[in-house]
Protein backbone atom coordinates (compact mmCIF):
# COMPACT_ATOMS: atom_id res chain seq x y z
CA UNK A 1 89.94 117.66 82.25
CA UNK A 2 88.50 118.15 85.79
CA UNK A 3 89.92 120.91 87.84
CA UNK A 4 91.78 119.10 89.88
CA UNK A 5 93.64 117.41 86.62
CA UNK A 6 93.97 121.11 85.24
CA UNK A 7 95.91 122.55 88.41
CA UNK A 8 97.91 119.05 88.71
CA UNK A 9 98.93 119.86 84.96
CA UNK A 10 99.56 123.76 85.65
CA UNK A 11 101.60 122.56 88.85
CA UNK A 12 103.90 119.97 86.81
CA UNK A 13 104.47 121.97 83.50
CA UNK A 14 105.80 125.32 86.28
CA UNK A 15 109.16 123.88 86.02
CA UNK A 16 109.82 123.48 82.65
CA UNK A 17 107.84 126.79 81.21
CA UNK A 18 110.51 128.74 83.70
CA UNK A 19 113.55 126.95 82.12
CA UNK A 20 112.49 128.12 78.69
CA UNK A 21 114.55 130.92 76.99
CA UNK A 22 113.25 134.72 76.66
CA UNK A 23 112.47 134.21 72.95
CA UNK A 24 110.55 130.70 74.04
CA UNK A 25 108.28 132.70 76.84
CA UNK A 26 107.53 134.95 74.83
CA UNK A 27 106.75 133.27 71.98
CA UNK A 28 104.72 131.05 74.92
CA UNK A 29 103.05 133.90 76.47
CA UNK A 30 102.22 134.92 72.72
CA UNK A 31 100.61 131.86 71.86
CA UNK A 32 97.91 131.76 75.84
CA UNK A 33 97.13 135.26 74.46
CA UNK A 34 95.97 133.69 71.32
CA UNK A 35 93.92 130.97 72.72
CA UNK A 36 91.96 133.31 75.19
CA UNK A 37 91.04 135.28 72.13
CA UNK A 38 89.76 132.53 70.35
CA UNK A 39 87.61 131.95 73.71
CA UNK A 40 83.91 132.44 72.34
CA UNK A 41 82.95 134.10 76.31
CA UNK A 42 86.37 133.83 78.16
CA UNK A 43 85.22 134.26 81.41
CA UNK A 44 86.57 134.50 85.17
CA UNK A 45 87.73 130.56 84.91
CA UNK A 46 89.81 130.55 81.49
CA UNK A 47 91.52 133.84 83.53
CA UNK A 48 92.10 132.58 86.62
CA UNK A 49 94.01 129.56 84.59
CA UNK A 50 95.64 132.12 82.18
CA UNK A 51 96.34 134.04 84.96
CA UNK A 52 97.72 130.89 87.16
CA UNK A 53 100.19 130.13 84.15
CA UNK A 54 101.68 133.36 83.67
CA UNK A 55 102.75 133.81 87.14
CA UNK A 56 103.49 130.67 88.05
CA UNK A 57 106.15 130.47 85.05
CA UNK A 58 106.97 134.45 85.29
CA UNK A 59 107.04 134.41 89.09
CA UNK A 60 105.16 137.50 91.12
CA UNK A 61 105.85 140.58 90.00
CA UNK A 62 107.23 142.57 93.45
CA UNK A 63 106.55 146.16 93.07
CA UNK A 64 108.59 148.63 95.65
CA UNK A 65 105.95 151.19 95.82
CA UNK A 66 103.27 149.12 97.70
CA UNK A 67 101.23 152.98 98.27
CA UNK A 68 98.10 152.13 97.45
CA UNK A 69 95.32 151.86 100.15
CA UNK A 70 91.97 149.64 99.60
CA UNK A 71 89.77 152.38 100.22
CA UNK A 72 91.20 153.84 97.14
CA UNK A 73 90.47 150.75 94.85
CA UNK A 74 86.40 150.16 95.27
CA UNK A 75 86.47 149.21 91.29
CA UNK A 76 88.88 147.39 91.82
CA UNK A 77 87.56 145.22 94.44
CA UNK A 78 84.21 144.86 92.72
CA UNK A 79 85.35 144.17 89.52
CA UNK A 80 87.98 140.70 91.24
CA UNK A 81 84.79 140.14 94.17
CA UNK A 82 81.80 140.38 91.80
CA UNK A 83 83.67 137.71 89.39
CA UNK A 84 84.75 135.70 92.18
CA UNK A 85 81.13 135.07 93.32
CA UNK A 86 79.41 134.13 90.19
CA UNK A 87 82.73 131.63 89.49
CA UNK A 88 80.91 129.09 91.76
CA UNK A 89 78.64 128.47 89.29
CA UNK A 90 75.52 129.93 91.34
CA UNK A 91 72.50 131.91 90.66
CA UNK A 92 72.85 135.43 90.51
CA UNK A 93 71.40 135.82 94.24
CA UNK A 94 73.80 133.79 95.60
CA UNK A 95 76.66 135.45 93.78
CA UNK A 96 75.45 138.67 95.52
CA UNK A 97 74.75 136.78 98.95
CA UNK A 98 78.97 135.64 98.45
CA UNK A 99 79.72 139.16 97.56
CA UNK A 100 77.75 140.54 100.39
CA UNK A 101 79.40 138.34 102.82
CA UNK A 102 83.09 138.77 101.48
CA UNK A 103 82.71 142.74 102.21
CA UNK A 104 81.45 142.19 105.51
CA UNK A 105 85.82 141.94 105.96
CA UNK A 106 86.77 145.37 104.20
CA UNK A 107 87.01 149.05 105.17
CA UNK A 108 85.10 149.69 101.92
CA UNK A 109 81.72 149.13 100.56
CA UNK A 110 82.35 148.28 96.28
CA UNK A 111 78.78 148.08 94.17
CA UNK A 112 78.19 144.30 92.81
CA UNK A 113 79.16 144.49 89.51
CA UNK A 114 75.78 143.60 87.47
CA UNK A 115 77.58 142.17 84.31
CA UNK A 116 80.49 139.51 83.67
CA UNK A 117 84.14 141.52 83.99
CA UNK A 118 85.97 140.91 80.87
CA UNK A 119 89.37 139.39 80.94
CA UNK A 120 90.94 142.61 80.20
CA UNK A 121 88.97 144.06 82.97
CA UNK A 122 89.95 141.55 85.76
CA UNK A 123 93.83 142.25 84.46
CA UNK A 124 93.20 145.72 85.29
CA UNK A 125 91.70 145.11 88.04
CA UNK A 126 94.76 142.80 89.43
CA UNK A 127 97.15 145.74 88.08
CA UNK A 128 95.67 148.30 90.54
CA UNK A 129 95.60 145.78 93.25
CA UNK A 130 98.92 144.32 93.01
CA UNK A 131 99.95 148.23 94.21
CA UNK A 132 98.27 147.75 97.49
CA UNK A 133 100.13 147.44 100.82
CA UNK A 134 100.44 144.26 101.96
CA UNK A 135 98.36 144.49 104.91
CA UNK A 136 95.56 145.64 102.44
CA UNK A 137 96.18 142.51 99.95
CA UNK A 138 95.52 140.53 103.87
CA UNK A 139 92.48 141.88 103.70
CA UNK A 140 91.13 141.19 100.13
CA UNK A 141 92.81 137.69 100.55
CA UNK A 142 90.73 136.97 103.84
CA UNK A 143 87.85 138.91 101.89
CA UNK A 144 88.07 136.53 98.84
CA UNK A 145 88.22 133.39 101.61
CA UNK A 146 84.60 134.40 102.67
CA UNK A 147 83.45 134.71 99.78
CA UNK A 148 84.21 131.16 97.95
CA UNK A 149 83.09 129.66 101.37
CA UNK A 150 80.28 131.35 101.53
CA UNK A 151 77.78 128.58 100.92
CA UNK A 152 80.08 125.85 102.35
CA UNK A 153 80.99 124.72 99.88
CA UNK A 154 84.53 125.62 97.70
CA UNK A 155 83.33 125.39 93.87
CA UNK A 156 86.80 124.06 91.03
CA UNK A 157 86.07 127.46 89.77
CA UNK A 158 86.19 129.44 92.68
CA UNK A 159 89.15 127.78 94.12
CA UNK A 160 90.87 128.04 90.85
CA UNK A 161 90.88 131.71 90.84
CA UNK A 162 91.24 131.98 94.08
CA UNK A 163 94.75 130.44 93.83
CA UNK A 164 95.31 132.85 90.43
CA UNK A 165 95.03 136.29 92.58
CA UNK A 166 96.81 134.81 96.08
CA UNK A 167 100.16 133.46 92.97
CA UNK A 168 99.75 137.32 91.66
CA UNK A 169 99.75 138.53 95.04
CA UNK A 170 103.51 136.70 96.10
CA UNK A 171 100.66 134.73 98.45
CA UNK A 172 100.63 131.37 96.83
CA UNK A 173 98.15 128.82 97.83
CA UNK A 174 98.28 125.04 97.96
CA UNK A 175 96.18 123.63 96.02
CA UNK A 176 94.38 121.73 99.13
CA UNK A 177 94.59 125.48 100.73
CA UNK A 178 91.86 126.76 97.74
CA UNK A 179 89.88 123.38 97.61
């Protein structure tokens, strides 16, 4: 499928994954967690669609204490950045030019992460993120936006998981928005 056929697909199934019964999602949510462990390398893309499924059939989690500030969260921030960059598909230099630029928006100064974030590590990352007030999650958002356009150019990947972190956010994106 192309990336534009995979978000088309995510967009229609929505619907029907959020009429399913407790014991269905969960036997659902079950089963995605299955097939990213049989990824060989599940990387920022297979996440960002995980990731796209899970809250677009769950819904955004709204948490009330929205305390945290993003100079608190530099791991954070490096971990979701750093991934972001390389999901364009680019050398490693560019990835750190994208980076570069995206921080060039924030309070804070994160260190590129030098290695691929693990799915586990990008859910943390989203976890401590999701706490942050919501004129801090403006930030990262317009943060993220410089980075995939970076180059000029808005890669499936990039876009894709772009649009996974604005859903988790309660910021959803159209998909023309992230293309």
């Amino acid at each position: 499928m192309t990336p534009d056929q995979r978000l088309a697909l995510i967009e229609l199934a929505l619907p029907v994954l959020r009429q399913l019964t407790t014991a269905q999602f969960a036997g659902f949510r079950a089963c995605l967690a299955r097939l990213m462990a049989e990824e060989a390398q599940p990387g920022a893309l297979q996440w960002a669609l995980h990731r796209l499924v899970l809250v677009g059939s769950e819904g955004p989690r709204h948490r009330r204490h929205r305390h945290r500030h993003l100079a608190e969260q530099d791991a954070a921030v490096a971990c979701l950045l750093s991934s972001l960059a390389r999901a364009g598909d680019v050398d490693e230099a560019e990835a750190r030019d994208a980076f570069q630029s995206a921080l060039q928006t924030l309070p804070i100064t994160p260190a590129y992460m030098d290695r691929l974030a693990a799915p586990t590590e990008l859910d943390q990352a989203m976890e401590q993120l999701l706490q942050l007030r919501d004129d801090d999650k403006v930030l990262l958002l317009d943060a993220m936006a410089r980075c995939v356009c970076h180059d000029g150019h808005i890669a499936p990947g990039e876009a894709e998981m772009l649009r996974a972190v604005a859903w988790s956010m309660g910021c959803p994106l159209p998909a023309t928005a992230a293309d």
